[in-house]
N, C-alpha and C. Protein backbone atom coordinates (compact mmCIF):
# COMPACT_ATOMS: atom_id res chain seq x y z
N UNK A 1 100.42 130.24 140.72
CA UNK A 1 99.43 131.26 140.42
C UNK A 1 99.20 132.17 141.62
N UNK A 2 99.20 131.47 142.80
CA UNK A 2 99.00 133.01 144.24
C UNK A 2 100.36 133.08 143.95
N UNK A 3 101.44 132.90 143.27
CA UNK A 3 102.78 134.20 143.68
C UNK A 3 102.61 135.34 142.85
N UNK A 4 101.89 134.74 141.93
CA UNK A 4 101.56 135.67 140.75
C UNK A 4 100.46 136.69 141.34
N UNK A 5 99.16 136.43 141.64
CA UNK A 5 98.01 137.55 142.23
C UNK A 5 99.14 138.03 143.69
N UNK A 6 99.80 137.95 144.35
CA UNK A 6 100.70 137.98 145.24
C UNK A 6 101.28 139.26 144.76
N UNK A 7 102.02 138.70 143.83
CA UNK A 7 102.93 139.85 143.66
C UNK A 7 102.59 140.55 142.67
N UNK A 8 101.67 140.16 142.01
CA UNK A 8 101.76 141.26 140.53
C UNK A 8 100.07 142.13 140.64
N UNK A 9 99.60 141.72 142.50
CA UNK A 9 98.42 142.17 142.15
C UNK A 9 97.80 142.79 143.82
N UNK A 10 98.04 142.35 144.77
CA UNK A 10 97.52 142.55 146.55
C UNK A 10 99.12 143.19 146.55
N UNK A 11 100.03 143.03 146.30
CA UNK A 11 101.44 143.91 147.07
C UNK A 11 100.78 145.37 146.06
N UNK A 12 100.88 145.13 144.64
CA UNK A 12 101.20 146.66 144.18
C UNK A 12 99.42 147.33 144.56
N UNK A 13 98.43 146.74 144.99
CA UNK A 13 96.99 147.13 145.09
C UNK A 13 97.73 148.43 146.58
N UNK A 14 98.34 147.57 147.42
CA UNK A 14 98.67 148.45 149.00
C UNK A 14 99.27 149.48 148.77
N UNK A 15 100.20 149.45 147.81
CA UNK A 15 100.73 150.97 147.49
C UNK A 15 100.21 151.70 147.20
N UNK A 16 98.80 151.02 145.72
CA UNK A 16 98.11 151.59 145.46
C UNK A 16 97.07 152.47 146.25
N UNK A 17 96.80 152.23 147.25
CA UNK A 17 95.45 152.55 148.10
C UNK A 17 96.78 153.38 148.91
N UNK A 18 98.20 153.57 149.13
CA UNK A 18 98.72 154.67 149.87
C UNK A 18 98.38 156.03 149.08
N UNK A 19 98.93 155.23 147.32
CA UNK A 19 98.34 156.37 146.35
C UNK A 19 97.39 157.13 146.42
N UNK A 20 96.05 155.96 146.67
CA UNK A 20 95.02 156.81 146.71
C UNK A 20 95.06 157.87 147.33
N UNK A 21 95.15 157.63 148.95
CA UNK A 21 95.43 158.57 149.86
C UNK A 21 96.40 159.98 149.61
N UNK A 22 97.17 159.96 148.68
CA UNK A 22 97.77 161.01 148.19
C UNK A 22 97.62 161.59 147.00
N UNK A 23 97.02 161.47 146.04
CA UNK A 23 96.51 161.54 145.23
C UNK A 23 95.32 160.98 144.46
N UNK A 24 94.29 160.94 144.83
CA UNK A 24 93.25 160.01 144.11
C UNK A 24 93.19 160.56 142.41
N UNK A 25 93.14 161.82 141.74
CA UNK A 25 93.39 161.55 140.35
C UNK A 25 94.20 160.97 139.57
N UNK A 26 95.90 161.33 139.82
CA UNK A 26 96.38 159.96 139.19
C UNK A 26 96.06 158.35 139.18
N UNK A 27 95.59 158.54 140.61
CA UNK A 27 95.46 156.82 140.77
C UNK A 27 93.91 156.32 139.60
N UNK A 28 92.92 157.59 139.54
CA UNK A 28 91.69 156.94 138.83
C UNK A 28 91.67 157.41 137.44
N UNK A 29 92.70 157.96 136.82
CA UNK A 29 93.24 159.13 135.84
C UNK A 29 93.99 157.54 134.79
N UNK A 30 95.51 157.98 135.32
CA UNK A 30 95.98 156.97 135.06
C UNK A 30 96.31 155.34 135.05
N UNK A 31 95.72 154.98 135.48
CA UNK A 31 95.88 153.22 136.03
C UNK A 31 94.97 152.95 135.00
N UNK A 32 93.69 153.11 134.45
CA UNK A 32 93.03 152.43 133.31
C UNK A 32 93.44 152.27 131.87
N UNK A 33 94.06 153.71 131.52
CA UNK A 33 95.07 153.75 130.85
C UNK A 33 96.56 153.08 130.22
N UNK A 34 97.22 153.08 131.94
CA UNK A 34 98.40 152.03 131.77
C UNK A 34 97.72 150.28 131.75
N UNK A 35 96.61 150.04 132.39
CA UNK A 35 96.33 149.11 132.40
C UNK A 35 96.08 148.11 130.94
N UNK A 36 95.80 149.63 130.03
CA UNK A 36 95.34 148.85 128.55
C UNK A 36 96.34 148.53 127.63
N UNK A 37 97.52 149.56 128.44
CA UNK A 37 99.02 149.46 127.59
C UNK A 37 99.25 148.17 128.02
N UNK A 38 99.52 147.72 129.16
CA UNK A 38 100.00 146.09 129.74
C UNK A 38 99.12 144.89 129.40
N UNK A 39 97.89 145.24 129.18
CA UNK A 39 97.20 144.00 128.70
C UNK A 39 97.14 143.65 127.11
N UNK A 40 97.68 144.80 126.51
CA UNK A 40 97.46 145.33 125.12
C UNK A 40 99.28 144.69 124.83
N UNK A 41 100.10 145.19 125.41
CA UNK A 41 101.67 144.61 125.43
C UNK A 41 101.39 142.95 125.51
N UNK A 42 101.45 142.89 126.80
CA UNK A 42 101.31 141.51 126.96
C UNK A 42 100.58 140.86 125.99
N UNK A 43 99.55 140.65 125.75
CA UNK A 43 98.68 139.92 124.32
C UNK A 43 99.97 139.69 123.55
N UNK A 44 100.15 140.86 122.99
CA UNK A 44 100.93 140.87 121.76
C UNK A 44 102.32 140.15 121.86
N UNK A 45 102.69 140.05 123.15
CA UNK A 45 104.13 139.49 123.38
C UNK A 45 103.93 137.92 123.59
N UNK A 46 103.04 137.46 124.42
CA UNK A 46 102.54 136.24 124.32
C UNK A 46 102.15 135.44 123.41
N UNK A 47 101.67 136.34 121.76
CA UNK A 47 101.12 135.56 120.68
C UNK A 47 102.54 135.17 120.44
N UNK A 48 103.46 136.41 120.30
CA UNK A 48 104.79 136.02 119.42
C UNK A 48 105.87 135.21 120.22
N UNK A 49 105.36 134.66 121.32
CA UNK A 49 106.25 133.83 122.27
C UNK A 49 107.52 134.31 122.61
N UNK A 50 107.55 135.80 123.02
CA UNK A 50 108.24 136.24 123.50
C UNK A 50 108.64 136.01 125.14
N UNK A 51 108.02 135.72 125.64
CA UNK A 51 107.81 135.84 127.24
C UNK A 51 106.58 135.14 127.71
N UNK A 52 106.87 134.18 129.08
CA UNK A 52 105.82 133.82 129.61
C UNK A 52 105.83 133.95 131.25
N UNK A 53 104.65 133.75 131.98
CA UNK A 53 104.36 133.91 133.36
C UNK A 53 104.48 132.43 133.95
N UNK A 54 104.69 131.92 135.32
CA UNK A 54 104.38 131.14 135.34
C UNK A 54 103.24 131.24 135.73
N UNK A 55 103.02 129.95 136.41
CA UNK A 55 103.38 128.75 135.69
C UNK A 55 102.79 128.52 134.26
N UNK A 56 104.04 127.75 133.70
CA UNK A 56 104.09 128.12 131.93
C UNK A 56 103.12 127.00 131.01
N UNK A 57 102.31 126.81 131.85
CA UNK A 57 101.67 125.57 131.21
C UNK A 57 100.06 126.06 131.23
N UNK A 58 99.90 127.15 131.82
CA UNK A 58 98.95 127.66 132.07
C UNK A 58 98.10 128.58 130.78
N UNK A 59 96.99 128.78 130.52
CA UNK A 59 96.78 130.68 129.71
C UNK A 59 97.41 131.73 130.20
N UNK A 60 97.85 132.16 129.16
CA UNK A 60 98.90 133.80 129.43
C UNK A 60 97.73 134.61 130.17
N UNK A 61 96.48 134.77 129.65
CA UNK A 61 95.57 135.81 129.93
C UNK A 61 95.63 135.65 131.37
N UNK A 62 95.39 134.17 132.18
CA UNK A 62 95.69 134.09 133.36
C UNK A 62 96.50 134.41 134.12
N UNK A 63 97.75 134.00 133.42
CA UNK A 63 99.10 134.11 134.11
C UNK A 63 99.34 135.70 134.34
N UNK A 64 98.57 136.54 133.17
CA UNK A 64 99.12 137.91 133.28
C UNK A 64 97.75 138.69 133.75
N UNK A 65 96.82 138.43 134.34
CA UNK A 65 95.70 139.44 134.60
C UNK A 65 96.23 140.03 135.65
N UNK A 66 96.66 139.44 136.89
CA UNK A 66 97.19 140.02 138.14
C UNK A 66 98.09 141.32 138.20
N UNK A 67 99.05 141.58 136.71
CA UNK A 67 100.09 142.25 136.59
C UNK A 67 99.70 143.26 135.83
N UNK A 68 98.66 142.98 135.34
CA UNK A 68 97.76 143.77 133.77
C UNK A 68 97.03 144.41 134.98
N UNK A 69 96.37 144.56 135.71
CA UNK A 69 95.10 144.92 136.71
C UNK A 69 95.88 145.47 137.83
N UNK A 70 97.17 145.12 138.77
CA UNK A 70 97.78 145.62 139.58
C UNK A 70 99.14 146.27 139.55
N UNK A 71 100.13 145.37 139.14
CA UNK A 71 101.74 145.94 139.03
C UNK A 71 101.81 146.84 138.11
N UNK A 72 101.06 147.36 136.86
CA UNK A 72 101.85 147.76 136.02
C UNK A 72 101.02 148.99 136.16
N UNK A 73 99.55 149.33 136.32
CA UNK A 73 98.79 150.23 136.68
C UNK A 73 99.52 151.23 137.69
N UNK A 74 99.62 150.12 138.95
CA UNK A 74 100.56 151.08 139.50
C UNK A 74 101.84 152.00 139.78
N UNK A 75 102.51 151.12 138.60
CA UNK A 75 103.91 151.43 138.55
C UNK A 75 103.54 152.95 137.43
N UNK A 76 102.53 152.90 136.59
CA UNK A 76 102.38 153.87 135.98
C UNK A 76 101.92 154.93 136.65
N UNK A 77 101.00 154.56 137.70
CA UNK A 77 100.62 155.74 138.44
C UNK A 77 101.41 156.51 139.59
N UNK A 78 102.54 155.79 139.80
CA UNK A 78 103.81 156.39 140.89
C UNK A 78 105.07 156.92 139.90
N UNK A 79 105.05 156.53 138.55
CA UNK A 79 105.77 157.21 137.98
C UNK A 79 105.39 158.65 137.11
N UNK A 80 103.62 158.61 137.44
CA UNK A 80 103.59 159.91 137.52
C UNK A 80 103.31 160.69 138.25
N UNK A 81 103.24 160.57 139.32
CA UNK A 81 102.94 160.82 140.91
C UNK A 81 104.64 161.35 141.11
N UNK A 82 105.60 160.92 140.77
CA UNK A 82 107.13 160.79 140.47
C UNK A 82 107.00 162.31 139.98
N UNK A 83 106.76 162.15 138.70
CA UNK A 83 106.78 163.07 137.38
C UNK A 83 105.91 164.58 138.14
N UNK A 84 104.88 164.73 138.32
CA UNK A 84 104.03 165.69 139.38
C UNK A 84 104.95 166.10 140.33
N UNK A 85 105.70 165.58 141.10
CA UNK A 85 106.13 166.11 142.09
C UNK A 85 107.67 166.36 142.39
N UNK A 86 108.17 166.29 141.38
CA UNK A 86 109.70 166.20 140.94
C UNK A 86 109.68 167.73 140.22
N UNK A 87 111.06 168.49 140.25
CA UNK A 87 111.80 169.40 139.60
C UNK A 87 112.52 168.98 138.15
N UNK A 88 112.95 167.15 138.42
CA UNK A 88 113.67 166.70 137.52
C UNK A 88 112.83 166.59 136.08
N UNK A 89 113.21 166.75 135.11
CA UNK A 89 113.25 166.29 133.72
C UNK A 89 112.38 164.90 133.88
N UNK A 90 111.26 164.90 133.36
CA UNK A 90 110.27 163.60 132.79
C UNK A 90 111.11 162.62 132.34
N UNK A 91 111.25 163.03 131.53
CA UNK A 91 112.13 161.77 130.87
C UNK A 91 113.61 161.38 131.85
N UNK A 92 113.95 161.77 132.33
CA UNK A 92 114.79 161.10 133.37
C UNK A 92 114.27 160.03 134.44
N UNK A 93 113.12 160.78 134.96
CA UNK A 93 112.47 159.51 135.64
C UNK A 93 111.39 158.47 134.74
N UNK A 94 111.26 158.39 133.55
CA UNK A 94 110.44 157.57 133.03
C UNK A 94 112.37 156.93 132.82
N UNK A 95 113.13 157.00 132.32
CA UNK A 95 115.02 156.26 132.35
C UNK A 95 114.52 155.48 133.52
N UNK A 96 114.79 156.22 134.77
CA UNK A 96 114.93 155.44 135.95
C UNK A 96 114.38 154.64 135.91
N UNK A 97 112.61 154.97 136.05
CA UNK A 97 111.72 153.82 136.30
C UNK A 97 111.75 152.62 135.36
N UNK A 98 112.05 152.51 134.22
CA UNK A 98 112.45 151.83 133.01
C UNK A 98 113.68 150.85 133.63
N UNK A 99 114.83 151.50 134.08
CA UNK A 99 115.26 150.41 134.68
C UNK A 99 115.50 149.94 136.07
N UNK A 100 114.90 150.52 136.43
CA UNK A 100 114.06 149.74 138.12
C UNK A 100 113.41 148.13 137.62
N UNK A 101 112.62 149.12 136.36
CA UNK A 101 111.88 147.58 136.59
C UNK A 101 112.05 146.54 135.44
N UNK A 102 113.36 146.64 134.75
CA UNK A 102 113.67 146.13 133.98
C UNK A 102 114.78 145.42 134.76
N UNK A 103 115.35 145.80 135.90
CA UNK A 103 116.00 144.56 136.79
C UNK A 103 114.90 143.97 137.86
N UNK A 104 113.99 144.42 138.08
CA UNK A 104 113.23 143.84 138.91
C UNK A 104 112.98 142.30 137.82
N UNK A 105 112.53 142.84 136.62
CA UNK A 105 112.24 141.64 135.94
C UNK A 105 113.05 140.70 135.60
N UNK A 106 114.10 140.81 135.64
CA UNK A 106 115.52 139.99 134.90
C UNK A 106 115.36 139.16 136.45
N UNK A 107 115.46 140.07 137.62
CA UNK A 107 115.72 139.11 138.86
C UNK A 107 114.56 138.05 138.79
N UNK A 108 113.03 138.74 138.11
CA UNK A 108 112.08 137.86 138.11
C UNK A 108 112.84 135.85 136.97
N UNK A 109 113.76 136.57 135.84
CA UNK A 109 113.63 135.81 135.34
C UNK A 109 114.67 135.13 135.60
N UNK A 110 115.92 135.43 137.15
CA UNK A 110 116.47 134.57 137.09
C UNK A 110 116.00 133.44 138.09
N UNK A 111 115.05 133.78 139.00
CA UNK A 111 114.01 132.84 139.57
C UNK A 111 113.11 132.23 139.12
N UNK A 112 113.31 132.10 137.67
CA UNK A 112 112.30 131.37 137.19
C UNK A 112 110.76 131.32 136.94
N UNK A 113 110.62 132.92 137.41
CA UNK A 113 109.15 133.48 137.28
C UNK A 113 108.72 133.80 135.81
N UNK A 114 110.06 134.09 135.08
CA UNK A 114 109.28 134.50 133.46
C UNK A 114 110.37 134.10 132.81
N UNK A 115 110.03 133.38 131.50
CA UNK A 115 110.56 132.86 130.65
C UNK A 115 110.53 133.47 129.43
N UNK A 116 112.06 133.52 129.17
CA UNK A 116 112.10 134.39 127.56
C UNK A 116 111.76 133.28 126.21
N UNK A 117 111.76 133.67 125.20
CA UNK A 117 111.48 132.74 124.29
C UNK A 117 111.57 133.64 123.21
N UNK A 118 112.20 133.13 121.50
CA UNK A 118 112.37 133.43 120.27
C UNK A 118 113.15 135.03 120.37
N UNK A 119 114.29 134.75 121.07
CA UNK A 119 115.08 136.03 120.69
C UNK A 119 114.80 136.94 121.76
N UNK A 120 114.17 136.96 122.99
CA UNK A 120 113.74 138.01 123.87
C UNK A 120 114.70 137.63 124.40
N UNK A 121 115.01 139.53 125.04
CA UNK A 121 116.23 139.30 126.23
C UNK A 121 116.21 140.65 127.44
N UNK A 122 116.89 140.97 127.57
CA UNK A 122 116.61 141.87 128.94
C UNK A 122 116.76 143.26 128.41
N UNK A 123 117.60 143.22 127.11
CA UNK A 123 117.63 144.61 126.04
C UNK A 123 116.20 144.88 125.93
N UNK A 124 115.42 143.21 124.95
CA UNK A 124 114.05 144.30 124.32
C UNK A 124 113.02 144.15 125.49
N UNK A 125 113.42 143.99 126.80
CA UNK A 125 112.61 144.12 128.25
C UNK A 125 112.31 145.72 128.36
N UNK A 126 114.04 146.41 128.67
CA UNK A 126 114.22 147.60 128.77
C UNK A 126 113.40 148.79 127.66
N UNK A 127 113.28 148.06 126.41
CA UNK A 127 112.90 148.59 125.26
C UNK A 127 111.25 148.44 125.57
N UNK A 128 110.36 147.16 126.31
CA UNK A 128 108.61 147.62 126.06
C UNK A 128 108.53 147.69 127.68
N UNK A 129 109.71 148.07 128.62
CA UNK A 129 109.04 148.99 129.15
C UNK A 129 109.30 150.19 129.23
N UNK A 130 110.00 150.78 128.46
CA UNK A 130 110.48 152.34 128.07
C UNK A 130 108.99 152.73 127.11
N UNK A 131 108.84 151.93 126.29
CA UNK A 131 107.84 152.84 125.46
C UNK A 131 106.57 152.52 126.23
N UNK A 132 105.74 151.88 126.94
CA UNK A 132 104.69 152.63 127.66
C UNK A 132 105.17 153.51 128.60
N UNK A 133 106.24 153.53 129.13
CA UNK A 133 105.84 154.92 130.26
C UNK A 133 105.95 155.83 129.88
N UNK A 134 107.21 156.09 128.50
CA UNK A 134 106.50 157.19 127.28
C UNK A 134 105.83 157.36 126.99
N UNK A 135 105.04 156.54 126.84
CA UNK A 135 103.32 156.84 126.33
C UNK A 135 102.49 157.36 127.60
N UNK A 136 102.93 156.86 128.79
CA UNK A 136 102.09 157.06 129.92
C UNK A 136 102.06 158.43 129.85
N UNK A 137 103.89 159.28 130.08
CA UNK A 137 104.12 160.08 130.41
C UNK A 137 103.43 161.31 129.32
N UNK A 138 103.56 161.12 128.20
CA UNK A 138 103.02 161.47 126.97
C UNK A 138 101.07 161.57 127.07
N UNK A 139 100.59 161.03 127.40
CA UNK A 139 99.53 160.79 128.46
C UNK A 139 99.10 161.84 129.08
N UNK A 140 99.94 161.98 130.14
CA UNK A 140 100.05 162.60 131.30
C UNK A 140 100.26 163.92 130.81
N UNK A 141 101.07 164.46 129.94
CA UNK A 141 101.43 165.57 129.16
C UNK A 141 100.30 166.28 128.98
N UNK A 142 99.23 165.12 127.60
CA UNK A 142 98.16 165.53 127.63
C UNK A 142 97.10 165.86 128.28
N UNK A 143 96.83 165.00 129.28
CA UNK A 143 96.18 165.78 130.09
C UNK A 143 96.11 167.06 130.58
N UNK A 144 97.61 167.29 130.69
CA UNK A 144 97.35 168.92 131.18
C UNK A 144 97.63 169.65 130.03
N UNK A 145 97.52 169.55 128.85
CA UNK A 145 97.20 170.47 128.47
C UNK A 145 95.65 171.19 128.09
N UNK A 146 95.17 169.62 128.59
CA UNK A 146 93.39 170.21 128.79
C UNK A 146 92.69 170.43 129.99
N UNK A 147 94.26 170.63 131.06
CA UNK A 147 93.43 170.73 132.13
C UNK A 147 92.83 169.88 133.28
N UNK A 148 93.53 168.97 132.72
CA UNK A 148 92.79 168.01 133.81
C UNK A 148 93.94 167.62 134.79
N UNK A 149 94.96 167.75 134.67
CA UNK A 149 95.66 167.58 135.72
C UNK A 149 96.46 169.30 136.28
């Protein structure tokens, strides 16, 4: 459980607070947002025993608050911090970031940090994390068209 608040929650918080420093609206904009997509994902992937955290003997809600509250908040808020400050095509870097961290996770799962279960594999990994940062980015879209970013 500290590799878990470790890594899925004090490493991505430090980037976070560089964020701040460079942007404080994405960081207070977007992160509540992505945060509801990952806790809202996760639930749903955990009922259907798709995937677990360790340690696996534990509550998911536990196992995953650290990653729901830190890693994934932030990964949403640097991929639009990404998206803001890039020339490139959105959707190219929501690709990238999609599989950045769709091998970050496979490496997670060949260490034994997350366990697949009933048919999950590193395809439908790539697949829920492509559609929140679509949504993030989609998000993010909206916002400016009202202005707020």
């Amino acid at each position: 459980m500290i590799l878990n608040i470790l890594i899925g929650f004090i490493i991505p918080w430090i980037f976070g607070i560089v964020l701040f420093f460079k942007d404080k609206k994405i960081l207070l904009v977007i992160s509540p947002f992505t945060a509801i997509l990952a806790y809202t994902l996760n639930e749903f992937c955990f009922h259907l025993n798709f995937w677990r955290l360790i340690p696996i003997d534990m509550n998911d809600d536990l196992t995953a608050v650290s990653t729901n509250l830190g890693l994934y908040p932030i990964l949403g808020c640097y991929l639009i911090y990404c998206i803001s400050k890039s020339s490139l095509n959105s959707y190219l870097i929501v690709i990238a970031f999609t599989i950045i961290t769709t091998i970050s996770e496979y490496i997670a799962v060949l260490f034994k940090l997350v366990k697949y279960g009933n048919g999950w594999n590193v395809g439908w990994t790539f697949v829920s994390y492509l559609i929140p940062y679509l949504l993030v980015n989609w998000y993010y879209d909206k916002l400016k068209a009202i202005n707020v970013f």
